[in-house]
C-alpha atoms as a PDB file:
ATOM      1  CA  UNK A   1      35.069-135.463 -95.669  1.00  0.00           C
ATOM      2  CA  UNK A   2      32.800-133.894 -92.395  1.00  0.00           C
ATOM      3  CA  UNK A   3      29.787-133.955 -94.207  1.00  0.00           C
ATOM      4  CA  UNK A   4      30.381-138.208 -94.968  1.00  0.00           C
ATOM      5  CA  UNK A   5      31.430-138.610 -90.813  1.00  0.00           C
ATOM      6  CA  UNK A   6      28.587-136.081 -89.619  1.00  0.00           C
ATOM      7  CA  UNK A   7      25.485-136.536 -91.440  1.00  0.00           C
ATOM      8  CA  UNK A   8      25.368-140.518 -90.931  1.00  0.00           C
ATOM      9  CA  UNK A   9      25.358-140.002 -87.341  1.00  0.00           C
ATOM     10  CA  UNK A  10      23.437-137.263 -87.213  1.00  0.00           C
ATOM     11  CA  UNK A  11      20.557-139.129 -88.827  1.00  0.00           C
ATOM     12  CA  UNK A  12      21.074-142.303 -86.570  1.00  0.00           C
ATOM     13  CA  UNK A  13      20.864-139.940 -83.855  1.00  0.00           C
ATOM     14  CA  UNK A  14      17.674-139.145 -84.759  1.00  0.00           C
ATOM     15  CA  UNK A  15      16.223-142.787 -85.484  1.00  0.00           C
ATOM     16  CA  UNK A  16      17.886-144.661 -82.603  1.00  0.00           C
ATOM     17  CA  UNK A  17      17.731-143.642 -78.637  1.00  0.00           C
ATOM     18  CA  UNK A  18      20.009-146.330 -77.405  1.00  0.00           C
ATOM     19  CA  UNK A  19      24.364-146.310 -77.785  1.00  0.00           C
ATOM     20  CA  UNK A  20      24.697-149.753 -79.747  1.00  0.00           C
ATOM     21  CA  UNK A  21      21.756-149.531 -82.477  1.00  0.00           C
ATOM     22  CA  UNK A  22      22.745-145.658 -82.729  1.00  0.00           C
ATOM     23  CA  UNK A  23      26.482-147.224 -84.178  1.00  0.00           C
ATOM     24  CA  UNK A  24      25.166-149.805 -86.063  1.00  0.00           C
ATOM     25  CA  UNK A  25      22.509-147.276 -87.575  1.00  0.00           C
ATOM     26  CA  UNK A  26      25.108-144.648 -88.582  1.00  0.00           C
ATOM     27  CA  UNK A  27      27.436-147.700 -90.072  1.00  0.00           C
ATOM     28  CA  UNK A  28      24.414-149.004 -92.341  1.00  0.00           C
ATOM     29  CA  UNK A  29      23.452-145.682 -93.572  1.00  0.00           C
ATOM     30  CA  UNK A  30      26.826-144.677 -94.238  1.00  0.00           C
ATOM     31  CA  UNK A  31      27.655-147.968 -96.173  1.00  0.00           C
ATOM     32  CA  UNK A  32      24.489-147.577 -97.921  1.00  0.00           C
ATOM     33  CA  UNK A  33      24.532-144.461 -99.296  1.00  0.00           C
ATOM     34  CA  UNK A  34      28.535-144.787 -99.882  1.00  0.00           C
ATOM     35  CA  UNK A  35      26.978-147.723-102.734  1.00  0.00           C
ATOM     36  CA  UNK A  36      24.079-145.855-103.745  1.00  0.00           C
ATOM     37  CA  UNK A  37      26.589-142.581-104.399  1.00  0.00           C
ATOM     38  CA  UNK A  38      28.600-144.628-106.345  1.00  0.00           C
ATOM     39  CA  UNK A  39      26.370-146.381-108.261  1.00  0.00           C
ATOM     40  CA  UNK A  40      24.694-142.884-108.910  1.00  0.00           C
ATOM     41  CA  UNK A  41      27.815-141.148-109.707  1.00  0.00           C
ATOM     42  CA  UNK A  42      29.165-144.329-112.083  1.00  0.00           C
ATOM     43  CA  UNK A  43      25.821-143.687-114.247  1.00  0.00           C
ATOM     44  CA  UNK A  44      25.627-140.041-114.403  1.00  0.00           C
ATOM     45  CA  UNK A  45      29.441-139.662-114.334  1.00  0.00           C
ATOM     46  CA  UNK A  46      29.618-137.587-111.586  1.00  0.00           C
ATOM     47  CA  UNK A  47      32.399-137.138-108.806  1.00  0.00           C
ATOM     48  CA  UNK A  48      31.621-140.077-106.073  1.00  0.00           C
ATOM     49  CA  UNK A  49      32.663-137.897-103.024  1.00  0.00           C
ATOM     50  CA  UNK A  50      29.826-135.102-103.483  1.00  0.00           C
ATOM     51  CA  UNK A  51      27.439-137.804-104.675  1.00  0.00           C
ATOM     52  CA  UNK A  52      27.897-139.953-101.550  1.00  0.00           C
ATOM     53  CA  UNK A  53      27.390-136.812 -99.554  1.00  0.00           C
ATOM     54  CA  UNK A  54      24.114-135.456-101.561  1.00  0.00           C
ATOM     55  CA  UNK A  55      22.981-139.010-100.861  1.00  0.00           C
ATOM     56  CA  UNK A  56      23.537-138.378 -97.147  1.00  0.00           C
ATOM     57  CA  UNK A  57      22.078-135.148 -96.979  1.00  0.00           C
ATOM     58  CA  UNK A  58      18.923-136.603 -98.847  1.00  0.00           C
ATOM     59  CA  UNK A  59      18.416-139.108 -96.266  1.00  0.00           C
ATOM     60  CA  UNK A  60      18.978-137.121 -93.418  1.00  0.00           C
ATOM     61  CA  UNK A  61      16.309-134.782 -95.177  1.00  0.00           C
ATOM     62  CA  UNK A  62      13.469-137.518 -95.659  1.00  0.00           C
ATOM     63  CA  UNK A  63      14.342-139.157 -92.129  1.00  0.00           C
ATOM     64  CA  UNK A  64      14.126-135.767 -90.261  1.00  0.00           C
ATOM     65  CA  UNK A  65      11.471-134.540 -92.014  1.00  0.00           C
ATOM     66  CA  UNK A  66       9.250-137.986 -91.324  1.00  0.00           C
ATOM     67  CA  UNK A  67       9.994-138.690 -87.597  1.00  0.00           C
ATOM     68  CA  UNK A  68       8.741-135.840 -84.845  1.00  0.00           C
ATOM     69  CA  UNK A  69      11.873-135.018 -82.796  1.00  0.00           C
ATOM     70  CA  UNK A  70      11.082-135.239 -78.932  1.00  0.00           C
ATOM     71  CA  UNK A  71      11.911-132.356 -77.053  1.00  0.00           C
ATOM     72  CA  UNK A  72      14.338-132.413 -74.446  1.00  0.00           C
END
């Protein structure tokens, strides 16, 4: 249950600067890969919780990974 609160808006911290686009960032990624985790865990008949959060951790990976953080 963290990981699926945590990870969402720890990747929209990274893409967004601003308060309002950083909550509507973490809301679309969560609800996005909350369907993609289900559709993946419905085909490969897999538990949906861990899939939803492998999904997360995935995209936090590939989003981290591809924008330069700025240094404080």
């Amino acid at each position: 249950m963290n990981g699926f609160l945590v990870i969402p808006a720890a990747t929209a911290k990274i893409i967004s600067q601003q308060f309002v686009p950083f909550l509507i960032t973490a809301a679309a990624i969560g609800a996005m890969s909350a369907v993609i985790g289900m559709i993946i865990s419905g085909a490969f008949d897999l538990p949906s919780g861990p899939s939803i959060v492998l999904v997360q951790l995935l995209g936090f990976l590939v989003v981290s990974s591809a924008i330069p953080t700025q240094s404080r």
